[in-house]
PDB file of N, CA and C in Angstrom:
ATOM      1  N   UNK A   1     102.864 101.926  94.120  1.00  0.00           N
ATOM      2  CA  UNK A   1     104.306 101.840  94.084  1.00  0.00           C
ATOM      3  C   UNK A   1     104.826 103.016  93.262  1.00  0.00           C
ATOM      4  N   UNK A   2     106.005 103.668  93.860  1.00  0.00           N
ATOM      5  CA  UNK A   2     106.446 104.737  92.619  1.00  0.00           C
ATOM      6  C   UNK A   2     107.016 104.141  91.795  1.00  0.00           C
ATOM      7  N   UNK A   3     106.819 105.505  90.961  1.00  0.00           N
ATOM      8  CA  UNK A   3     107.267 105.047  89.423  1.00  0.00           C
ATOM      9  C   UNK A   3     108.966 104.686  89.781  1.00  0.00           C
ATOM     10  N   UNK A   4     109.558 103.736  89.025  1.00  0.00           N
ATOM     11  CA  UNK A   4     110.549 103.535  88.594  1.00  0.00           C
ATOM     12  C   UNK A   4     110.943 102.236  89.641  1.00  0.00           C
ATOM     13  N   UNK A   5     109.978 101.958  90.857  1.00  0.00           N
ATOM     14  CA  UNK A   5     110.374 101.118  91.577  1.00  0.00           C
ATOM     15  C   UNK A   5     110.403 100.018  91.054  1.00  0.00           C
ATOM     16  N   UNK A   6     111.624  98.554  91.379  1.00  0.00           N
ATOM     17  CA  UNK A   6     111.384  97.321  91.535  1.00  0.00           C
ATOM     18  C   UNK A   6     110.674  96.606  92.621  1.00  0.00           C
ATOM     19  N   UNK A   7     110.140  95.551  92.484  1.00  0.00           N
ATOM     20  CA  UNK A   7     109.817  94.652  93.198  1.00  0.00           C
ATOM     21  C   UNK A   7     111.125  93.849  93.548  1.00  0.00           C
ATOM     22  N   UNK A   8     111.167  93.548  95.178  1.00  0.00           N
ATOM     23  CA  UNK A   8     112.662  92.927  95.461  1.00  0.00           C
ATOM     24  C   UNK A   8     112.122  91.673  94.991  1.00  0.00           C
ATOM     25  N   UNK A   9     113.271  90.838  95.142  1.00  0.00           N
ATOM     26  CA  UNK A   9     113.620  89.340  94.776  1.00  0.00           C
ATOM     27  C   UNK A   9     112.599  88.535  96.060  1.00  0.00           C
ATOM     28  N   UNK A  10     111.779  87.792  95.406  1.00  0.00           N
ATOM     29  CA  UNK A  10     111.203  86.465  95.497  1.00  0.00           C
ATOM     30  C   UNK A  10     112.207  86.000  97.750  1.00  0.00           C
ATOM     31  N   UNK A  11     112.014  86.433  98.056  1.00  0.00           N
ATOM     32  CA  UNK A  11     112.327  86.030  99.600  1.00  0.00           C
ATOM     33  C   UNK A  11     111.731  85.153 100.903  1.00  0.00           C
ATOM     34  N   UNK A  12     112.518  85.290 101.648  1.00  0.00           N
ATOM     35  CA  UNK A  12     111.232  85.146 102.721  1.00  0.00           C
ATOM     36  C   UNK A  12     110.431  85.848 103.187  1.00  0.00           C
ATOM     37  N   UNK A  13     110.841  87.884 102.593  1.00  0.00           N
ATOM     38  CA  UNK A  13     109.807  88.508 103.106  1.00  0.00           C
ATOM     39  C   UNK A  13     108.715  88.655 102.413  1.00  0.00           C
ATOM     40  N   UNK A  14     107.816  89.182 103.197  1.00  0.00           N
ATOM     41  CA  UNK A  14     106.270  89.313 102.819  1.00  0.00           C
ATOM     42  C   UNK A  14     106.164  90.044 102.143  1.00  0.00           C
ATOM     43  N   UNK A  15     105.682  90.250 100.688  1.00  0.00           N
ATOM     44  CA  UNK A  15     104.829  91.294  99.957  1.00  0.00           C
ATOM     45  C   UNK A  15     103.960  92.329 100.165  1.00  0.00           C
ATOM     46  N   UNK A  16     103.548  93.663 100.290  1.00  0.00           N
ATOM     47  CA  UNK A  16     103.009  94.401 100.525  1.00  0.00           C
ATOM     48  C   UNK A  16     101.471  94.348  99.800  1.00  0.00           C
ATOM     49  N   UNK A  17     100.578  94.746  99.961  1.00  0.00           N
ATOM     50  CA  UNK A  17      99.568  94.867  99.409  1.00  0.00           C
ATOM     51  C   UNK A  17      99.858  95.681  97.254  1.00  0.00           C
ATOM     52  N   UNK A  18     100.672  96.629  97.593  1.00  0.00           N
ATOM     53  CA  UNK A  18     101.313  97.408  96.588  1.00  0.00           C
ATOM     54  C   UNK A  18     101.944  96.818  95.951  1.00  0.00           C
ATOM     55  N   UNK A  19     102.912  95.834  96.842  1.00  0.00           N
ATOM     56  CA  UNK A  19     103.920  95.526  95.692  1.00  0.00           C
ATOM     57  C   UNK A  19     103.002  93.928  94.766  1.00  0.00           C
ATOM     58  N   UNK A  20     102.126  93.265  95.763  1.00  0.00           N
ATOM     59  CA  UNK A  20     101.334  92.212  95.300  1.00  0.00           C
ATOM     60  C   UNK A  20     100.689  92.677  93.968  1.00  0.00           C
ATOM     61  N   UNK A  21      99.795  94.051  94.235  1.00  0.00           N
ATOM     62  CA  UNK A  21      99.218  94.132  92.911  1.00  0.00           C
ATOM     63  C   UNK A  21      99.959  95.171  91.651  1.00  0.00           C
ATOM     64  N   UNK A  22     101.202  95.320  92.427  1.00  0.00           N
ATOM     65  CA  UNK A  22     102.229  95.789  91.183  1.00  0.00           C
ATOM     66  C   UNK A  22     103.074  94.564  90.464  1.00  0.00           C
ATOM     67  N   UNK A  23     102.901  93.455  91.223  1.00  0.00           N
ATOM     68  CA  UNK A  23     103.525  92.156  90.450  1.00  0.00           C
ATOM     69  C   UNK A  23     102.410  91.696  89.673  1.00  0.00           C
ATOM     70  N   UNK A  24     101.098  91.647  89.703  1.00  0.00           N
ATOM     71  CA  UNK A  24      99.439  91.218  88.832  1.00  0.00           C
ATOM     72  C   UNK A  24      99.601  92.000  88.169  1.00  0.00           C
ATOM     73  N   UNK A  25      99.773  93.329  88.115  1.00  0.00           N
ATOM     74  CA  UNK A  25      99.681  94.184  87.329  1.00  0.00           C
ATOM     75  C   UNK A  25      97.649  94.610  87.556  1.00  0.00           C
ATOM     76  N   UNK A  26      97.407  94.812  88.667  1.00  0.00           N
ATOM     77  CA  UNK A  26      96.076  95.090  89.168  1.00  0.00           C
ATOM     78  C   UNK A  26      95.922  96.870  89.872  1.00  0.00           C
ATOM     79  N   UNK A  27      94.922  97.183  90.148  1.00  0.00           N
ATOM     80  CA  UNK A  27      95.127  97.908  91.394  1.00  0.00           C
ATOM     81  C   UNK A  27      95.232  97.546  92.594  1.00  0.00           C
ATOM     82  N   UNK A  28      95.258  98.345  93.509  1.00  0.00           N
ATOM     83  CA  UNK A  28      95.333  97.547  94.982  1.00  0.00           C
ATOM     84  C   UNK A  28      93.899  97.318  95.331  1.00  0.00           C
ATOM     85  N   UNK A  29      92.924  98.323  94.895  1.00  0.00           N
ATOM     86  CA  UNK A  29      91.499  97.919  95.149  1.00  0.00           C
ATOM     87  C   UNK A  29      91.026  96.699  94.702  1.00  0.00           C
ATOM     88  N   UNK A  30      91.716  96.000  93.601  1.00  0.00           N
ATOM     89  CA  UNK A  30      90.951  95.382  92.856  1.00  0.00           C
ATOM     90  C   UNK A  30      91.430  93.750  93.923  1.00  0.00           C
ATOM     91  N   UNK A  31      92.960  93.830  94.262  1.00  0.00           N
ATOM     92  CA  UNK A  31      93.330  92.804  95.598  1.00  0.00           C
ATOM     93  C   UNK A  31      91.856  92.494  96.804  1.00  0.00           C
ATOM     94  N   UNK A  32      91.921  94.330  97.056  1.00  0.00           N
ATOM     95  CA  UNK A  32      91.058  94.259  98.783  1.00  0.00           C
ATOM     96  C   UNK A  32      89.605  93.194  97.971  1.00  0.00           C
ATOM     97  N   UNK A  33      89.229  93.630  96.900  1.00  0.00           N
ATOM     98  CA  UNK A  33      87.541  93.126  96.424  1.00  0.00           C
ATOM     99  C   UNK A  33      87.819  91.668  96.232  1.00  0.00           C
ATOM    100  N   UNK A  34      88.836  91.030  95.758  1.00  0.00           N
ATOM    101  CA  UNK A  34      89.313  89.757  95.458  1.00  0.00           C
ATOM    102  C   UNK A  34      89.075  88.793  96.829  1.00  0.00           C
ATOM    103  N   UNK A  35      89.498  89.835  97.955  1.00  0.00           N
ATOM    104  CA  UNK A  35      90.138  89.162  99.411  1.00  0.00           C
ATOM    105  C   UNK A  35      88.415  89.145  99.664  1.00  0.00           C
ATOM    106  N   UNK A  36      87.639  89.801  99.815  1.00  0.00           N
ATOM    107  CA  UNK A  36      86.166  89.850 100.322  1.00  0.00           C
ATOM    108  C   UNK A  36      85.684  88.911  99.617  1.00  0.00           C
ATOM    109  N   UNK A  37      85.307  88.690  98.486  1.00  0.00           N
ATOM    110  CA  UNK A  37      84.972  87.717  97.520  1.00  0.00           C
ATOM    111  C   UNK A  37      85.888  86.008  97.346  1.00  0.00           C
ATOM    112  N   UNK A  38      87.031  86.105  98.022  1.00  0.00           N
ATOM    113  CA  UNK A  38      87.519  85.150  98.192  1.00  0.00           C
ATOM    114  C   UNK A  38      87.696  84.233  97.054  1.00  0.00           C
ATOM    115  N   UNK A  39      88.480  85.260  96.359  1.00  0.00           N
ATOM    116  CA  UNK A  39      89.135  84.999  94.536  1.00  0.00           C
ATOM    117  C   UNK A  39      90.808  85.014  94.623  1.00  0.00           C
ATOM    118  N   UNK A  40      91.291  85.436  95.514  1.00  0.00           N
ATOM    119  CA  UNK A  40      92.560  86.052  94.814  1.00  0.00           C
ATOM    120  C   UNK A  40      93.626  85.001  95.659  1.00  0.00           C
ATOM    121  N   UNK A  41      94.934  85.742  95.626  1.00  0.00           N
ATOM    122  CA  UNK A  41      95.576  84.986  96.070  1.00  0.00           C
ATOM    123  C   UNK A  41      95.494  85.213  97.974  1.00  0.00           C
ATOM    124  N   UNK A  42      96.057  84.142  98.281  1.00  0.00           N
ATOM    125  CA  UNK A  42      95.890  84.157 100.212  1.00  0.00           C
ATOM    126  C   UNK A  42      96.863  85.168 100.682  1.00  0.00           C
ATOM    127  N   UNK A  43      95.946  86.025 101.451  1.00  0.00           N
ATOM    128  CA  UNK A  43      96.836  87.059 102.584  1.00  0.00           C
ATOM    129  C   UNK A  43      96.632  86.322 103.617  1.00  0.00           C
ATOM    130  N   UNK A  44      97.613  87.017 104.747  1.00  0.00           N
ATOM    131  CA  UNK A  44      98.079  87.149 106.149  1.00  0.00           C
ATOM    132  C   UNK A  44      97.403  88.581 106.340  1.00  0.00           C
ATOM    133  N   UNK A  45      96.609  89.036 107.778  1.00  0.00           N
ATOM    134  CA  UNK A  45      97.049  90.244 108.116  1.00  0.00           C
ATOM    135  C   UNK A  45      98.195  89.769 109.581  1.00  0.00           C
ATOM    136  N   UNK A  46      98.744  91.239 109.068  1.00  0.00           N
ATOM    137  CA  UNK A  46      99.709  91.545 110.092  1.00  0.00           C
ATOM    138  C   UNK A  46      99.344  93.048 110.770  1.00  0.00           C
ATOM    139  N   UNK A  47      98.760  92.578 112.053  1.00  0.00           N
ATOM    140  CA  UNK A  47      97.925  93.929 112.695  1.00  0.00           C
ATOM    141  C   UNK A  47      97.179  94.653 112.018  1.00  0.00           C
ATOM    142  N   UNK A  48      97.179  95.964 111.213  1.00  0.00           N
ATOM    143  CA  UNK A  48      96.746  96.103 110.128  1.00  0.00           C
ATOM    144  C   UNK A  48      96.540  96.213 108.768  1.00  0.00           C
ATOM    145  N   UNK A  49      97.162  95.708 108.218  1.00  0.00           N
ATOM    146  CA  UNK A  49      97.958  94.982 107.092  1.00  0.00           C
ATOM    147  C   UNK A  49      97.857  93.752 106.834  1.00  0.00           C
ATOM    148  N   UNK A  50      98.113  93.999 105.330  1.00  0.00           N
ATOM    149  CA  UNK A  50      97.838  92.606 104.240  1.00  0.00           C
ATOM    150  C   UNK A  50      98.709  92.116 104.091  1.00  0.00           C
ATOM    151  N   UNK A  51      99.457  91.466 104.027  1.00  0.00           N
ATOM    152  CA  UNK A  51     100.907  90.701 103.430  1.00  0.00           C
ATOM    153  C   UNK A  51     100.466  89.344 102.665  1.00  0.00           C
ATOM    154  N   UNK A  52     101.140  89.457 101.443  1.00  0.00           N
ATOM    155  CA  UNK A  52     100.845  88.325 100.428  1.00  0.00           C
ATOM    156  C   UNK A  52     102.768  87.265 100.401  1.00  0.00           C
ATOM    157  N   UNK A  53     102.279  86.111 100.506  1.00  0.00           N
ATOM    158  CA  UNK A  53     103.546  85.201 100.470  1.00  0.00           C
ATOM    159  C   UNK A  53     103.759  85.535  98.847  1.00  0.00           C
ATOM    160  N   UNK A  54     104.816  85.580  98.483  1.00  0.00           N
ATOM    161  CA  UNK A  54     105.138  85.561  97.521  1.00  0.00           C
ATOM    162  C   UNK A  54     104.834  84.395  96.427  1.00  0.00           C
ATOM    163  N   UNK A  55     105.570  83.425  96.969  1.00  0.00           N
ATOM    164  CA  UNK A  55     105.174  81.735  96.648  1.00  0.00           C
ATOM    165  C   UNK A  55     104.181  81.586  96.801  1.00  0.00           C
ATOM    166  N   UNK A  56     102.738  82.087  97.152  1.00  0.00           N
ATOM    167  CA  UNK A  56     101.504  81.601  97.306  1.00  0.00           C
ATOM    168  C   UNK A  56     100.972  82.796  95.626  1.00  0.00           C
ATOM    169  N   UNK A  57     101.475  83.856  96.083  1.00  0.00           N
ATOM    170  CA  UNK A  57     100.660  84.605  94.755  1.00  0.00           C
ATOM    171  C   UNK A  57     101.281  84.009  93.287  1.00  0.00           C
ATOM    172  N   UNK A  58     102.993  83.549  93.276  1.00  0.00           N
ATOM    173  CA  UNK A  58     102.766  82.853  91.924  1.00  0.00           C
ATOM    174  C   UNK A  58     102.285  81.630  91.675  1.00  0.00           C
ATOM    175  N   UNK A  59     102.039  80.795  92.768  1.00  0.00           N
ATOM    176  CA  UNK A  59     101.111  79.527  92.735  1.00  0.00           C
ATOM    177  C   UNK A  59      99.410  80.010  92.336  1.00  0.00           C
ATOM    178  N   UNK A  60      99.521  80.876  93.147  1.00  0.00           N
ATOM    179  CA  UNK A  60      97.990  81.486  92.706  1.00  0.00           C
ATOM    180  C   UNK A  60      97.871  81.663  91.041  1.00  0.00           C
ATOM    181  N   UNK A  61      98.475  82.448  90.743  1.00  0.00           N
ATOM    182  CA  UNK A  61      99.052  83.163  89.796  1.00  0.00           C
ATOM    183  C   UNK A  61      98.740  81.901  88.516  1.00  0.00           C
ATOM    184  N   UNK A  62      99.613  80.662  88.812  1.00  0.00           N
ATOM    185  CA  UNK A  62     100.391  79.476  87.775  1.00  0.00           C
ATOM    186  C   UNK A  62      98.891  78.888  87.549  1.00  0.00           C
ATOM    187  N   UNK A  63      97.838  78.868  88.847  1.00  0.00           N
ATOM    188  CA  UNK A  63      96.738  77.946  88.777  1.00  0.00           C
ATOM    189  C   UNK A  63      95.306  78.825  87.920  1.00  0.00           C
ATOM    190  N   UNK A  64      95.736  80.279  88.071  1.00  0.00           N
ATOM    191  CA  UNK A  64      94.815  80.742  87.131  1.00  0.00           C
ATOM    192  C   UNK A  64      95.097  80.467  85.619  1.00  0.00           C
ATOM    193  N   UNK A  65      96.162  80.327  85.105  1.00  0.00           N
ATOM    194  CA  UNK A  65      96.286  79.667  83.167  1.00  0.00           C
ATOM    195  C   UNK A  65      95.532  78.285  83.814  1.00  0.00           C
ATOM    196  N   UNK A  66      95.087  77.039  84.232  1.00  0.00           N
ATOM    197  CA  UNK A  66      94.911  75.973  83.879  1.00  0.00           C
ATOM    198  C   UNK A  66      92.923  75.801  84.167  1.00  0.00           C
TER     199      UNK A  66
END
């Protein structure tokens, strides 16, 4: 993501691979190794592309503190 960008508001649209691990505060590599290993939060592909629900990565997100 460039510098200075926001992440839009919590929607119905889909998250980017970028903007997913600019909201973790991850790299994007560290997403793709998560998705193979079947750790992280749930993608969609869309043709070729990752898209993360938003509501699924902070559920993801809420269930990693417990």
């Amino acid at each position: 993501m460039a510098a200075g960008t926001e992440l839009p508001p919590a929607t119905d649209r889909l998250w980017t691979a970028a903007e997913t691990a600019y909201f973790l505060g991850v790299p994007v590599a560290t997403l793709y190794q998560w998705r193979t290993r079947k750790l992280g939060p749930r993608a969609y592909r869309i043709g070729k592309w990752l898209r993360y629900d938003p509501t699924h990565v902070r559920a993801w997100l809420a269930d990693q503190e417990s």
